[in-house]
Protein backbone atom coordinates (compact mmCIF):
# COMPACT_ATOMS: atom_id res chain seq x y z
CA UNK A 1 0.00 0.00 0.00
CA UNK A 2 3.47 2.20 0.78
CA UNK A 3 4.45 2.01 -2.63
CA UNK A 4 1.05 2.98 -4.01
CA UNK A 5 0.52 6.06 -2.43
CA UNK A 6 4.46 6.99 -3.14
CA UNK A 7 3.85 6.70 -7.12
CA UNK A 8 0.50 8.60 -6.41
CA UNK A 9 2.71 11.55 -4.72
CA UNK A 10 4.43 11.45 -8.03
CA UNK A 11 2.34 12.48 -10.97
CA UNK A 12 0.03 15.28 -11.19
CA UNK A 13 -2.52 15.58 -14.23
CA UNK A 14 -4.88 18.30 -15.93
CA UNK A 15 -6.63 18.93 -18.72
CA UNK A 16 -5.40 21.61 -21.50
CA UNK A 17 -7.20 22.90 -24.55
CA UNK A 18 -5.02 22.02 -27.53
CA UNK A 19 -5.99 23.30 -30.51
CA UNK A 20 -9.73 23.17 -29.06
CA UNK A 21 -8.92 19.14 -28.10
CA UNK A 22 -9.20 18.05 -24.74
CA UNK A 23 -5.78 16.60 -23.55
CA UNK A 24 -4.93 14.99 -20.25
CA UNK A 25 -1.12 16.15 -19.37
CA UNK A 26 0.11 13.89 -16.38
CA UNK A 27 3.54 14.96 -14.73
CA UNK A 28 5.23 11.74 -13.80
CA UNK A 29 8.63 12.24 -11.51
CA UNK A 30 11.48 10.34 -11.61
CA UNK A 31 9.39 7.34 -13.82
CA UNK A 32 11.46 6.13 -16.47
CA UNK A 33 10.32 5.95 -20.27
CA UNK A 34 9.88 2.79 -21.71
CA UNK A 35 11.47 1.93 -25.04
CA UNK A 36 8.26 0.94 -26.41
CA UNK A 37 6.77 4.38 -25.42
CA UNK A 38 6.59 7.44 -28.12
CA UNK A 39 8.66 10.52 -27.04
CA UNK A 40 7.51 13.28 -29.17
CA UNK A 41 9.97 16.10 -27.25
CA UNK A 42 12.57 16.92 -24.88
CA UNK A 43 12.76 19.65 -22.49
CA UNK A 44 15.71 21.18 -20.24
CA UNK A 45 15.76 23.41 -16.92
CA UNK A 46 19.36 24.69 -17.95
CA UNK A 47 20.96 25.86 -14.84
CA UNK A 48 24.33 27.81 -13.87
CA UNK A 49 25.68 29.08 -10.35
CA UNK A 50 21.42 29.18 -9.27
CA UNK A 51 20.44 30.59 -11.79
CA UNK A 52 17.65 29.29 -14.97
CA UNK A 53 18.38 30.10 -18.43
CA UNK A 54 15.67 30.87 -20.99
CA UNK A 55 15.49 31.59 -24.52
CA UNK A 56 13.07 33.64 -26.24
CA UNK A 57 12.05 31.33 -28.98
CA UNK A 58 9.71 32.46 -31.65
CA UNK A 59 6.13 31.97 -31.03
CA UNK A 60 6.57 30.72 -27.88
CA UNK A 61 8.15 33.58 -25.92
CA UNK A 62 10.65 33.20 -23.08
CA UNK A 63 10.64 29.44 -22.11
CA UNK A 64 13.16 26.35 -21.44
CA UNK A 65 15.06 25.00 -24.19
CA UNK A 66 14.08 21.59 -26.04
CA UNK A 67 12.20 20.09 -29.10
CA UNK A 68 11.85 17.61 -31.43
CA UNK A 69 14.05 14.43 -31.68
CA UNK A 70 14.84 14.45 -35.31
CA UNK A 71 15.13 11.37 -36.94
CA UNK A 72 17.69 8.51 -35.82
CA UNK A 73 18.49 10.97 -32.64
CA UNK A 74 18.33 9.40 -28.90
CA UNK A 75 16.65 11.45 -26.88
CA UNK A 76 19.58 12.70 -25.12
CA UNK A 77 21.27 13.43 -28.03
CA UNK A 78 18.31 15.83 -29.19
CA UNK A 79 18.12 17.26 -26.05
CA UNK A 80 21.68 18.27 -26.03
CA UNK A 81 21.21 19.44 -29.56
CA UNK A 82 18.57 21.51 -28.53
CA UNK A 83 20.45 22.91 -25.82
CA UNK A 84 23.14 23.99 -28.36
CA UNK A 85 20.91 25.43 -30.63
CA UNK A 86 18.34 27.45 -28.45
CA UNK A 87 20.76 28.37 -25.84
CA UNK A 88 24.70 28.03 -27.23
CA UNK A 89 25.31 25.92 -23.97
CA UNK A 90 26.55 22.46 -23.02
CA UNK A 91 26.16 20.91 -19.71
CA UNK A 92 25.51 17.48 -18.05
CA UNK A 93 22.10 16.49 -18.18
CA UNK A 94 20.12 13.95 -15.38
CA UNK A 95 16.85 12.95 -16.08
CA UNK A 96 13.56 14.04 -13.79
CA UNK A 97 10.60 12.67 -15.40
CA UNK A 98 8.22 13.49 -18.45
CA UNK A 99 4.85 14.55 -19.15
CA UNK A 100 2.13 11.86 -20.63
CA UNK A 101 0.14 13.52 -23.31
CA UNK A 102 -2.70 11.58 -23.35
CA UNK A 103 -5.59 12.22 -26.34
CA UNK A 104 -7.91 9.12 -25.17
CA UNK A 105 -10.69 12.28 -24.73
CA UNK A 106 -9.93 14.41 -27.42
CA UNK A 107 -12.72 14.25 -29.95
CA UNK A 108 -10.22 16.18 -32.49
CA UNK A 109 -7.54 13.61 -32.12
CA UNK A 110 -6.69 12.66 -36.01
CA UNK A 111 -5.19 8.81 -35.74
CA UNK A 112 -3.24 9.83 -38.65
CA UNK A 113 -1.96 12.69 -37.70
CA UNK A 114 1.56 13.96 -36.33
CA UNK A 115 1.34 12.81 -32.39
CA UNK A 116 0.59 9.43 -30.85
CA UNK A 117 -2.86 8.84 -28.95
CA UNK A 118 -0.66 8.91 -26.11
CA UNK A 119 3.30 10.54 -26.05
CA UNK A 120 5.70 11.40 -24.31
CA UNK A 121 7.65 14.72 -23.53
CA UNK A 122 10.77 14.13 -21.30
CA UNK A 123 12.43 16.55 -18.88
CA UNK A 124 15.87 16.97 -17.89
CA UNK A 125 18.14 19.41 -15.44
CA UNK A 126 21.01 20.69 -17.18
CA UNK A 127 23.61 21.91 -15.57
CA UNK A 128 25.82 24.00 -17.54
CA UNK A 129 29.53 23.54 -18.19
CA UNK A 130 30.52 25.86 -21.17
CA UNK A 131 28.60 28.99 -22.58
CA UNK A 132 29.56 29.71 -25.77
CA UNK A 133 28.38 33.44 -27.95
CA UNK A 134 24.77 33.50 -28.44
CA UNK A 135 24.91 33.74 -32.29
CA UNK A 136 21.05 33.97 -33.17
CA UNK A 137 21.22 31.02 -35.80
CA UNK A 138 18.19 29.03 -35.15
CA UNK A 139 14.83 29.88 -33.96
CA UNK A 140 15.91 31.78 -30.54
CA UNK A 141 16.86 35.45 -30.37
CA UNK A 142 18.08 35.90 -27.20
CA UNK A 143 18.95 34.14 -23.49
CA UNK A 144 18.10 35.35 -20.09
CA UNK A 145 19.32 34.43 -16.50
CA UNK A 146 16.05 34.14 -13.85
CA UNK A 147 15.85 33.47 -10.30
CA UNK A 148 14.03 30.03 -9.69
CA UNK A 149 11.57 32.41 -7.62
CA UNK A 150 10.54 34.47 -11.32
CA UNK A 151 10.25 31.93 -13.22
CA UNK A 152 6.62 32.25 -13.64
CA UNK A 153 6.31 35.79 -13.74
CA UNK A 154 8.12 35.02 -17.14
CA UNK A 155 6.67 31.85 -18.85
CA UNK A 156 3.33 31.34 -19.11
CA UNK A 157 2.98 27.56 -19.74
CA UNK A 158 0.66 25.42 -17.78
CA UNK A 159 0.42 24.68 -14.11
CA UNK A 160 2.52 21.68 -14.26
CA UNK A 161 5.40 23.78 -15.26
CA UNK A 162 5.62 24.60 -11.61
CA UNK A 163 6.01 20.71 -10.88
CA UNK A 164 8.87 20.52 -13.18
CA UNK A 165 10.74 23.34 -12.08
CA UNK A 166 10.25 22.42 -8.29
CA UNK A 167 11.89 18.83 -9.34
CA UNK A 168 14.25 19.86 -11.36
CA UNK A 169 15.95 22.49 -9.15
CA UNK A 170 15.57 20.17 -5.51
């Protein structure tokens, strides 16, 4: 019964509008993905000496880095692409959990479409080891340096963005 109410302590769901879809998000700490689940993006709380980096990415304003794994990537190796690429940084990464997007009661969900029923967004802590110039190449156009305590005076993401960062930076 312990071990029950310890996984239950662990995730945290809601509902979202996505594109006028109803989708069930469900933070789930420190559970593994499974090789046979879909991961459809990866995500990083980059941090240095305290402090959270965040790009301002187009269309999505100031927010952590991450995206899409491309083709033949593992998800690390996305993630540190990402990393590169939104933020010019490096760093070591350690794994904190992921987010379930689960469509099972979205009556927009297209079967053929780009996303899984159910996927799989994964969530790391960087910690950075080498900044390198920020040379505006790919979709970001700038990096900022936020207390853990602003953080969402500056993205506006969903509630379970608060999870994440909690995890990520304990």
């Amino acid at each position: 019964m312990m071990e029950k109410n310890m996984e239950a302590k662990q995730e945290k769901s809601i509902y979202v509008n996505w594109g006028g879809g109803k989708v069930k998000l469900t933070w789930k700490k420190d559970i593994p993905i499974l090789p046979s689940q879909i991961v459809t993006s990866v995500h990083a709380i980059c941090v240095k000496d305290g402090l959270v980096m965040l790009a301002l990415i187009e269309g999505r304003g100031f927010n952590i880095l991450g995206g899409h794994i491309e083709k033949g990537e593992k998800i690390e190796q996305a993630l540190l692409r990402e990393i590169y690429e939104e933020g010019y940084v490096k760093g070591n990464l350690t794994y904190i959990g992921c987010i379930e997007v689960n469509h099972e009661e979205n009556l927009l969900f297209d079967p053929n479409g780009k996303y899984p029923l159910i996927g799989y967004q994964a969530f790391y802590r960087c910690d950075i080891t080498h900044i390198y110039p920020f040379e505006r190449q790919y979709e970001s156009r700038t990096r900022i340096w936020v207390e853990a305590s602003e953080i969402t005076y500056v993205i506006h993401d969903h509630e379970l963005i608060k999870f994440i960062f909690e995890d990520a930076l304990n």
